[in-house]
C-alpha atoms as a PDB file:
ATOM      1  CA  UNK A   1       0.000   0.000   0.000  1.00  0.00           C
ATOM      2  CA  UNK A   2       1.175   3.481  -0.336  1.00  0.00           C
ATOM      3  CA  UNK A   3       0.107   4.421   3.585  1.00  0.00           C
ATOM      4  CA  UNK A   4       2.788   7.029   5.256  1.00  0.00           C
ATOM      5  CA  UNK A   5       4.771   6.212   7.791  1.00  0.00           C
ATOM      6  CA  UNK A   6       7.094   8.671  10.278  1.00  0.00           C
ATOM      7  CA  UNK A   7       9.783   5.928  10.378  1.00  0.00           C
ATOM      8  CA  UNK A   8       9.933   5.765   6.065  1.00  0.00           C
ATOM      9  CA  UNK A   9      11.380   8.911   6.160  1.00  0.00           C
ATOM     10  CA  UNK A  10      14.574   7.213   8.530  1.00  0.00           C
ATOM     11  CA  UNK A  11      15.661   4.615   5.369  1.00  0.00           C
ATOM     12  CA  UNK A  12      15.987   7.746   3.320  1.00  0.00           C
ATOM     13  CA  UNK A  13      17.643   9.492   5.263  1.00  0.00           C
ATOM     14  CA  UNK A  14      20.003   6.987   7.106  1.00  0.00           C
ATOM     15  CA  UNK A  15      19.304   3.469   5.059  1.00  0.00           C
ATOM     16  CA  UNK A  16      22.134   1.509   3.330  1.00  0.00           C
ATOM     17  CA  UNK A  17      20.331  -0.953   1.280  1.00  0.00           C
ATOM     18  CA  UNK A  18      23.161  -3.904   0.777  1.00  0.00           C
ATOM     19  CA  UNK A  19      23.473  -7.251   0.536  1.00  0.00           C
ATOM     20  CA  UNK A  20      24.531  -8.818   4.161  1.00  0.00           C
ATOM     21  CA  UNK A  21      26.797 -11.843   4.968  1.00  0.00           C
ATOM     22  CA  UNK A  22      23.614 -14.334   4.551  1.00  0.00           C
ATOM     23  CA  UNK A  23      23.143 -13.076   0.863  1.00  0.00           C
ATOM     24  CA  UNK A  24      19.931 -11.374   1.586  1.00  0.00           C
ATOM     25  CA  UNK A  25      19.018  -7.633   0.875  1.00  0.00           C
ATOM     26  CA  UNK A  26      18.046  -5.294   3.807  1.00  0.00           C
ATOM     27  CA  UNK A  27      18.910  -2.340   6.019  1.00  0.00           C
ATOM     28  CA  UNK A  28      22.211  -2.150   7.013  1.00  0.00           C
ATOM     29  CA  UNK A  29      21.865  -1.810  11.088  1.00  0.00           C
ATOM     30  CA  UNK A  30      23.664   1.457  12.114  1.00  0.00           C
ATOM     31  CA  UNK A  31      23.706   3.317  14.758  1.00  0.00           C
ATOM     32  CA  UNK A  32      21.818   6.426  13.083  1.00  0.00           C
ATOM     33  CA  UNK A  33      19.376   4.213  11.488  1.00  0.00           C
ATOM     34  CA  UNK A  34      18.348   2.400  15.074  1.00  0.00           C
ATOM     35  CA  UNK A  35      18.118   5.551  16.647  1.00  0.00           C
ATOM     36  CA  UNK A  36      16.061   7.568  14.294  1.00  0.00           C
ATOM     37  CA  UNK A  37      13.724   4.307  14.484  1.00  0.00           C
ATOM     38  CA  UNK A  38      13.444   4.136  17.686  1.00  0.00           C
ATOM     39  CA  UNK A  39      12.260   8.036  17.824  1.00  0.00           C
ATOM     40  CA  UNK A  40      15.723   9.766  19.671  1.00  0.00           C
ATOM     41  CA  UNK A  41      19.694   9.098  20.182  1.00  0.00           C
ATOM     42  CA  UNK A  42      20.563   5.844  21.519  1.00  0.00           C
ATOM     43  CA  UNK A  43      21.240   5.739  25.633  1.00  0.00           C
ATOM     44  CA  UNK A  44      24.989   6.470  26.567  1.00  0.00           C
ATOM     45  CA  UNK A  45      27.225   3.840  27.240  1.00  0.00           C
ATOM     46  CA  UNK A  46      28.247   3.612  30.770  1.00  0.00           C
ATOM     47  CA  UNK A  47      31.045   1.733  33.102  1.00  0.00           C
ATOM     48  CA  UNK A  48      29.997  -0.552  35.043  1.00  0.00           C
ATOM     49  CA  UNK A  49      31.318  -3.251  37.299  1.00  0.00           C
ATOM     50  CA  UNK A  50      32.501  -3.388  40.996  1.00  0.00           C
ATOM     51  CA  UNK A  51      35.614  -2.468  40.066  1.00  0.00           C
ATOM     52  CA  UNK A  52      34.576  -0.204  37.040  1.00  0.00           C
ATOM     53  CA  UNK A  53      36.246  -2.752  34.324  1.00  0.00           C
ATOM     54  CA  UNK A  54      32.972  -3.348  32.023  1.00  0.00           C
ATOM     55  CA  UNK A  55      31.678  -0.421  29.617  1.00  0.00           C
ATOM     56  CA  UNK A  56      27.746  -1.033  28.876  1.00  0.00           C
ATOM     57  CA  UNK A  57      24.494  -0.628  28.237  1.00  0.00           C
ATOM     58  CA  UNK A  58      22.801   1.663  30.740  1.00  0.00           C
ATOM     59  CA  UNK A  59      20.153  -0.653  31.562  1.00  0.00           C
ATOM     60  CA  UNK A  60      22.041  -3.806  31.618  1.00  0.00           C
ATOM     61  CA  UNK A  61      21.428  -5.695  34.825  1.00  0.00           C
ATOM     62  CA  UNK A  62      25.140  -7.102  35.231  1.00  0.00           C
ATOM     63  CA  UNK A  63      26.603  -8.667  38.653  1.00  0.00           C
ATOM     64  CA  UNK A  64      30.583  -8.854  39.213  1.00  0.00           C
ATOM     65  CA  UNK A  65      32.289 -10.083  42.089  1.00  0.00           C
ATOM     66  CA  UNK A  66      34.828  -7.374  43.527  1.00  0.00           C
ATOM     67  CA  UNK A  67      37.600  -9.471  42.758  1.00  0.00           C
ATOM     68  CA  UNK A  68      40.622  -6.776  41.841  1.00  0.00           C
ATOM     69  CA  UNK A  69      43.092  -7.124  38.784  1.00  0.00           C
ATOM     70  CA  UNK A  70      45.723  -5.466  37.875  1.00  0.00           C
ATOM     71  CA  UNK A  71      44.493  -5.175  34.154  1.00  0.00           C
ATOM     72  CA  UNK A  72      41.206  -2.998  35.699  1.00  0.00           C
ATOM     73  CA  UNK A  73      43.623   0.063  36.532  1.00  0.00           C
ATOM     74  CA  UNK A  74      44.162   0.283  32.678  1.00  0.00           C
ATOM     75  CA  UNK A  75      40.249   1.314  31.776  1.00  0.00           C
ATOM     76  CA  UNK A  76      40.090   3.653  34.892  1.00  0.00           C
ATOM     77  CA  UNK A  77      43.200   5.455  33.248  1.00  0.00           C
ATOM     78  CA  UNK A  78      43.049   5.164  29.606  1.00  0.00           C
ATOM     79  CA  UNK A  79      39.520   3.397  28.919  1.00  0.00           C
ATOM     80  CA  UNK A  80      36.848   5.559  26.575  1.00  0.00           C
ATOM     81  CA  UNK A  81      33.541   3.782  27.065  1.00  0.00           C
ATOM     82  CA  UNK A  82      31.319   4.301  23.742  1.00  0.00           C
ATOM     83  CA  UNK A  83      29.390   2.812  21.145  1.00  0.00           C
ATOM     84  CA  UNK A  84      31.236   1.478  18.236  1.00  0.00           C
ATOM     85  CA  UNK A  85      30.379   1.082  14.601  1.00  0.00           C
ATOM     86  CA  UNK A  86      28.369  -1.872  15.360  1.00  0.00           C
ATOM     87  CA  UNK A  87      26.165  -0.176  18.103  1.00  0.00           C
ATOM     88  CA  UNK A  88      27.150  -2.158  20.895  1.00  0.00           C
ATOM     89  CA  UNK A  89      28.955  -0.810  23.860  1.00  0.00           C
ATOM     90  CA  UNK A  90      32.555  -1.178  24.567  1.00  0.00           C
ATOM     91  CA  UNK A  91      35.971   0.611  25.323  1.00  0.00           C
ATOM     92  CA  UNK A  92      37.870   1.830  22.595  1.00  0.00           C
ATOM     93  CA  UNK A  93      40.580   0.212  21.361  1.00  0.00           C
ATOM     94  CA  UNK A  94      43.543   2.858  22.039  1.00  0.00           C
ATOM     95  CA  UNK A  95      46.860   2.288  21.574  1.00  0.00           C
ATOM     96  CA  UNK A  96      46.943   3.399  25.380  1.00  0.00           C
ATOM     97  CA  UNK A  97      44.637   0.775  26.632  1.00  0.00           C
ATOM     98  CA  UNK A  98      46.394  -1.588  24.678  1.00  0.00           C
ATOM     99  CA  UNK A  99      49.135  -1.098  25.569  1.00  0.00           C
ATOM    100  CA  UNK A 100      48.331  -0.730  29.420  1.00  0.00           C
ATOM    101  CA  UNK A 101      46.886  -4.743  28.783  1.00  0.00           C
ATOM    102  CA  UNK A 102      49.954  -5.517  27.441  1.00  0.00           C
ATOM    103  CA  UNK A 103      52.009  -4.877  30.259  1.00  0.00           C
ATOM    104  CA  UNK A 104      53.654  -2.394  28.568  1.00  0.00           C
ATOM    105  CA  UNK A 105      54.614   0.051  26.081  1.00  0.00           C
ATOM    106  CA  UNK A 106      54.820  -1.506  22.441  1.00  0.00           C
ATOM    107  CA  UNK A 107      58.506  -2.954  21.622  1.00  0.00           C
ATOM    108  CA  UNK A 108      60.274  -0.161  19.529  1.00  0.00           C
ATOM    109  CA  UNK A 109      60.451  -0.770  15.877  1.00  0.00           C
ATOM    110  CA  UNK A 110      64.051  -1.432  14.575  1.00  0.00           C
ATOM    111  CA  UNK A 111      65.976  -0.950  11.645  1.00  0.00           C
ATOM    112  CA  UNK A 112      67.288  -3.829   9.939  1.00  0.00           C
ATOM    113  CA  UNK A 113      68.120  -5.656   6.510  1.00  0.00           C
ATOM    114  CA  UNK A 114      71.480  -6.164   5.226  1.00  0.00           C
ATOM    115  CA  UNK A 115      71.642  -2.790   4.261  1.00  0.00           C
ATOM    116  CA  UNK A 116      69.395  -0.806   7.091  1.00  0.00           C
ATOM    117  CA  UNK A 117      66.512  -0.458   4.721  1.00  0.00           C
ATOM    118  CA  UNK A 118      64.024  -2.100   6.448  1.00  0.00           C
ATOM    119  CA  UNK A 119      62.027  -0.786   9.472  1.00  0.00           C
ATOM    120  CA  UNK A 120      60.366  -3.677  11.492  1.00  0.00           C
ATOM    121  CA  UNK A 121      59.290  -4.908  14.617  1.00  0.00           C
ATOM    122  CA  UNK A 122      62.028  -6.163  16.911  1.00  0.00           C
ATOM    123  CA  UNK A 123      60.847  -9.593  16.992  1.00  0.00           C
ATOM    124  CA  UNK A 124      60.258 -10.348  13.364  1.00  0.00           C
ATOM    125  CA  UNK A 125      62.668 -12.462  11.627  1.00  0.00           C
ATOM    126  CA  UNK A 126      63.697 -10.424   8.497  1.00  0.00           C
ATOM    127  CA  UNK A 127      65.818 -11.877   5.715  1.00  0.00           C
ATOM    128  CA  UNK A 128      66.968  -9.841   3.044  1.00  0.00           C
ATOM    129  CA  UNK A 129      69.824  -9.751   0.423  1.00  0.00           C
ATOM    130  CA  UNK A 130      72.988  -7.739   0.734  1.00  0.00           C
ATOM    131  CA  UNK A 131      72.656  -5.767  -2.657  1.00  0.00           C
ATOM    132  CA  UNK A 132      72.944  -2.533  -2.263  1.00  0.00           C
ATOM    133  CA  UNK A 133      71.120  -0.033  -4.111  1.00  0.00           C
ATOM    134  CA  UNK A 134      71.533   4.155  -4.093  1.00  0.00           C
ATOM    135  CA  UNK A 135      68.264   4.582  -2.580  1.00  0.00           C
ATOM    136  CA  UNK A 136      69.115   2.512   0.429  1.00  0.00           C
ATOM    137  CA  UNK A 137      71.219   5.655   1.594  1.00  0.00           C
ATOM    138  CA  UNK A 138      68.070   7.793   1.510  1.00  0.00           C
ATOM    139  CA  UNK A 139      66.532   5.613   4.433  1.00  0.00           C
ATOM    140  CA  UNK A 140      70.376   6.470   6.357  1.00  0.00           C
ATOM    141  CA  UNK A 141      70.028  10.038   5.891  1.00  0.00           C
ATOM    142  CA  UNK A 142      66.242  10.572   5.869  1.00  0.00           C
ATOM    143  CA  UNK A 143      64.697   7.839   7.605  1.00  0.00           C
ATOM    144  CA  UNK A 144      62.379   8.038  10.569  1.00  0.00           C
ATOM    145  CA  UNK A 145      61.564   4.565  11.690  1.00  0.00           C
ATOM    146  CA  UNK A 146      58.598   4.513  13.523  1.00  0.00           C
ATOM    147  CA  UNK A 147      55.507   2.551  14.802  1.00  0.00           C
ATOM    148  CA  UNK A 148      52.308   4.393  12.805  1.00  0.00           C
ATOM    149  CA  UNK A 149      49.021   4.596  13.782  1.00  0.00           C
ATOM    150  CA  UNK A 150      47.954   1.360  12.544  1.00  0.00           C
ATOM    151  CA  UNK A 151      50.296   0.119  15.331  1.00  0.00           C
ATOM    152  CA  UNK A 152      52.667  -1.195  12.417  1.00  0.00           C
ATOM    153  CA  UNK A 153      56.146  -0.170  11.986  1.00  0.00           C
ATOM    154  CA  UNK A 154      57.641   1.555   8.648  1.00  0.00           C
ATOM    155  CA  UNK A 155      59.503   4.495   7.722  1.00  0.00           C
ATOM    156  CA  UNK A 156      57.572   7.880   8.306  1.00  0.00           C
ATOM    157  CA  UNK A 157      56.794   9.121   4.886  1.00  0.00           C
ATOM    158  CA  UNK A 158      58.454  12.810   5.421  1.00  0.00           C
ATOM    159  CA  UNK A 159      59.082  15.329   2.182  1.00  0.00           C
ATOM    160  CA  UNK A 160      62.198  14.675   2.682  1.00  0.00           C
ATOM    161  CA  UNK A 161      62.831  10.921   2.526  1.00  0.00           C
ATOM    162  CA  UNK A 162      59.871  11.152  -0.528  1.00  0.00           C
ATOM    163  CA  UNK A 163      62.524  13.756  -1.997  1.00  0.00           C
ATOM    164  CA  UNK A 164      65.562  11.780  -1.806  1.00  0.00           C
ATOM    165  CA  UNK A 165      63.776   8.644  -2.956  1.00  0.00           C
ATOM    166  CA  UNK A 166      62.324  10.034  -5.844  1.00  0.00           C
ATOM    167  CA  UNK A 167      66.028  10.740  -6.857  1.00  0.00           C
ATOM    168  CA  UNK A 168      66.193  14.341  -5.637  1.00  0.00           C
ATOM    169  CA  UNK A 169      64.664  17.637  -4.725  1.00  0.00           C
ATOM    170  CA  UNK A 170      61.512  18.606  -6.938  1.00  0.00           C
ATOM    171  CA  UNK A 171      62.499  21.464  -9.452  1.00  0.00           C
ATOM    172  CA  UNK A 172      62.069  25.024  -8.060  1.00  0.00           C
ATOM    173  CA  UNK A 173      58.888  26.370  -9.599  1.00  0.00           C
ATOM    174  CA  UNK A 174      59.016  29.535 -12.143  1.00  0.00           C
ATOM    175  CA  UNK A 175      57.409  33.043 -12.899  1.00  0.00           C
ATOM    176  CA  UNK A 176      56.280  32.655 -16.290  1.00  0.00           C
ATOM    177  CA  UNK A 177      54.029  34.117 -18.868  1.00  0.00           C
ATOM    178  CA  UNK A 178      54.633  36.897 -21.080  1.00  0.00           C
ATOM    179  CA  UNK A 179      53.319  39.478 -18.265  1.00  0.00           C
ATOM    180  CA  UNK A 180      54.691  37.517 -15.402  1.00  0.00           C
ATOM    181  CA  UNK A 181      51.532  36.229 -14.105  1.00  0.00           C
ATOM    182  CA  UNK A 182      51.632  32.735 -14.056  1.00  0.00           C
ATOM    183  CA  UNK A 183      53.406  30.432 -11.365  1.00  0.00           C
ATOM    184  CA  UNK A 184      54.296  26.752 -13.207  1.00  0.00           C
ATOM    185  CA  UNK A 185      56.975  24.071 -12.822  1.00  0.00           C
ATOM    186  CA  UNK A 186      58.419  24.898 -16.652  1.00  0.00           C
ATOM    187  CA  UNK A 187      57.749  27.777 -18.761  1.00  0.00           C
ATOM    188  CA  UNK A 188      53.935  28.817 -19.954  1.00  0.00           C
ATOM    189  CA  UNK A 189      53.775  30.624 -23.668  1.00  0.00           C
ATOM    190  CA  UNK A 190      50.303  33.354 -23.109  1.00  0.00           C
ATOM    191  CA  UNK A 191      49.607  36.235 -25.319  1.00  0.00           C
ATOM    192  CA  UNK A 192      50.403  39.557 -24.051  1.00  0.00           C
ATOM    193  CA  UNK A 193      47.347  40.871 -23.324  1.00  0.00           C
ATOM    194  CA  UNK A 194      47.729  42.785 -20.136  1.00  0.00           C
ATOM    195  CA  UNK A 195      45.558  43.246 -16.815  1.00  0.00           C
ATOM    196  CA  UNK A 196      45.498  45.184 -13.753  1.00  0.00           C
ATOM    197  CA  UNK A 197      45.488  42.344 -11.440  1.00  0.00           C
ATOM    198  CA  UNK A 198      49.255  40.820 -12.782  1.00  0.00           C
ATOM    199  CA  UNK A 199      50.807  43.736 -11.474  1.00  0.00           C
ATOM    200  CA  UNK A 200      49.688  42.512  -8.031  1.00  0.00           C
ATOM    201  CA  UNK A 201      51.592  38.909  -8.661  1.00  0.00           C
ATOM    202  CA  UNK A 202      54.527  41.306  -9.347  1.00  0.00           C
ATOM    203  CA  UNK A 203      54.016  42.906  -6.000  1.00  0.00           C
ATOM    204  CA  UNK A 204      52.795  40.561  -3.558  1.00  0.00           C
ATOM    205  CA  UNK A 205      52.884  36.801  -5.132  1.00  0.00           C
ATOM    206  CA  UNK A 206      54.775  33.990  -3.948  1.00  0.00           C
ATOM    207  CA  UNK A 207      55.665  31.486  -6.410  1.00  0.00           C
ATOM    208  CA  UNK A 208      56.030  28.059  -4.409  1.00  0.00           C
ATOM    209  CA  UNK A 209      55.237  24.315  -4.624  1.00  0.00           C
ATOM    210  CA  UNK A 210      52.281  23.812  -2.620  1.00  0.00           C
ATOM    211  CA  UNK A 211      51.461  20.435  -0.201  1.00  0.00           C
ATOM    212  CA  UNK A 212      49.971  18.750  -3.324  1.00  0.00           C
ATOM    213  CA  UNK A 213      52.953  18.603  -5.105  1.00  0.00           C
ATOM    214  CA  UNK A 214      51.761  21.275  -7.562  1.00  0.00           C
ATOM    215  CA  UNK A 215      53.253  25.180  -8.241  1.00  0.00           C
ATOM    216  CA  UNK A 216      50.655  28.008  -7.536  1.00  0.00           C
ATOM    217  CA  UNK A 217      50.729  31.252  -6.190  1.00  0.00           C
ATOM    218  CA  UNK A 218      50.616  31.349  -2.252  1.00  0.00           C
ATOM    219  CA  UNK A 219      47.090  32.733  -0.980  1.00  0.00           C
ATOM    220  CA  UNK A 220      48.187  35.289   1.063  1.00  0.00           C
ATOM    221  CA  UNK A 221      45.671  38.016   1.808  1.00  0.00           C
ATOM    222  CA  UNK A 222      48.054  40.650   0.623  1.00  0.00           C
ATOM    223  CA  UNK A 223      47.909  38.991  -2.889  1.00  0.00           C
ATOM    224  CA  UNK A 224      43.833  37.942  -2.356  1.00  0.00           C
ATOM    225  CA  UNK A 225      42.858  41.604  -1.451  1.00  0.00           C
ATOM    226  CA  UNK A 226      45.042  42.872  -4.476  1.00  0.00           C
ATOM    227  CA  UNK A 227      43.540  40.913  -7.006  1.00  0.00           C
ATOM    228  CA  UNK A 228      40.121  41.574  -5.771  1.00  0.00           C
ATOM    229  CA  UNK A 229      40.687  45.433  -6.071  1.00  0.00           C
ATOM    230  CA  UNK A 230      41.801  45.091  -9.428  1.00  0.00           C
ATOM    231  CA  UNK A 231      39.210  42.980 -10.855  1.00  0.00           C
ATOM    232  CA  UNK A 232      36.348  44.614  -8.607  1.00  0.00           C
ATOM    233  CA  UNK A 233      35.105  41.446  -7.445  1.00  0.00           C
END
């Protein structure tokens, strides 16, 4: 039937219509879906426990014993009781807590290979060959070895470890055009067809690569405000 329903309006607004693990189609079950549903936000997560070492529902009915751990100090100090992706309740998994579990810190990561070019965990058994090639030196005088935030080690990917490895510094970029007014990695051939706002490149651009790699004038409000004068924008 085509009768109106309040709750219709939550599929089209918060619905992912997909296929699921049984190979049926349905409603994906998120968070914002199962709260607009059930007509407000879902009930904060809250610790619970004798010894404050469970994160959960509010109106879960759960009995512990006061026995104490050790481990239970960790979610006092670094625990973040929420609800995940899934909608359930639970601590986030920090590196922190983790690591607090642990017993520890993570092990550092360490360089090693023949020739230092590999970053790994301590305890992983790496094999490599001893052939040495130029960009090996790049990790020597460059590399940051590091555990990332996947928890993972590697080399941090700085400009200029990219740099080296890509065999050097990236070209300085250039003034060009014939009035000046363009800022490009190699020279640009324009007509000569002047207009107010170049003279304000002259005066207040900055020619520079920017973070994506690409050569553009700087945005600096000096050289916005010029150009907006001289076009009357």
């Amino acid at each position: 039937t085509c009768e109106w329903r309040e709750e219709y309006a939550c599929f089209d607004k918060f619905g992912v219509c997909e296929r699921g693990a049984s190979g049926e189609c349905g409603w994906r079950e998120t968070p914002e879906l199962e709260a607009c549903l059930g007509g407000g936000e879902p009930a904060p997560c809250v610790v619970g426990g004798c010894s404050g070492q469970l994160c959960v529902e509010a109106d879960d009915d759960l009995a512990t014993t006061c026995e104490w751990r050790e481990e239970y100090a960790c979610y006092q100090e670094h625990g973040v009781c929420e609800r995940g992706a899934s909608g359930e309740c639970g601590w986030r998994e920090t590196p922190e807590l983790e690591a607090c579990l642990g017993g520890g810190e993570p092990a550092p990561c360490v360089v090693t290979g023949c020739s230092g070019q590999v970053c790994a965990d301590a305890d992983d058994e790496v094999v490599t060959t001893c052939e040495w090639r130029e960009e090996y030196a790049c990790y020597a005088e460059h590399g940051v070895c590091e555990r990332g935030a996947s928890g993972e080690c590697g080399w941090r990917p700085t400009p200029e470890l990219e740099a080296c490895l890509g065999g050097g510094e990236a070209a300085p970029c250039v003034v060009t055009g014939c009035s000046g007014q363009i800022c490009a990695s190699e020279d640009v051939a324009t007509d000569c067809q002047w207009l107010e706002e170049y003279a304000c490149y002259d005066k207040h651009g900055v020619c520079e690569r920017g973070a994506s790699g690409e050569c553009g004038w700087r945005a600096t409000p000096e050289l916005e405000a010029c150009v907006e004068a001289a076009t009357g924008d």
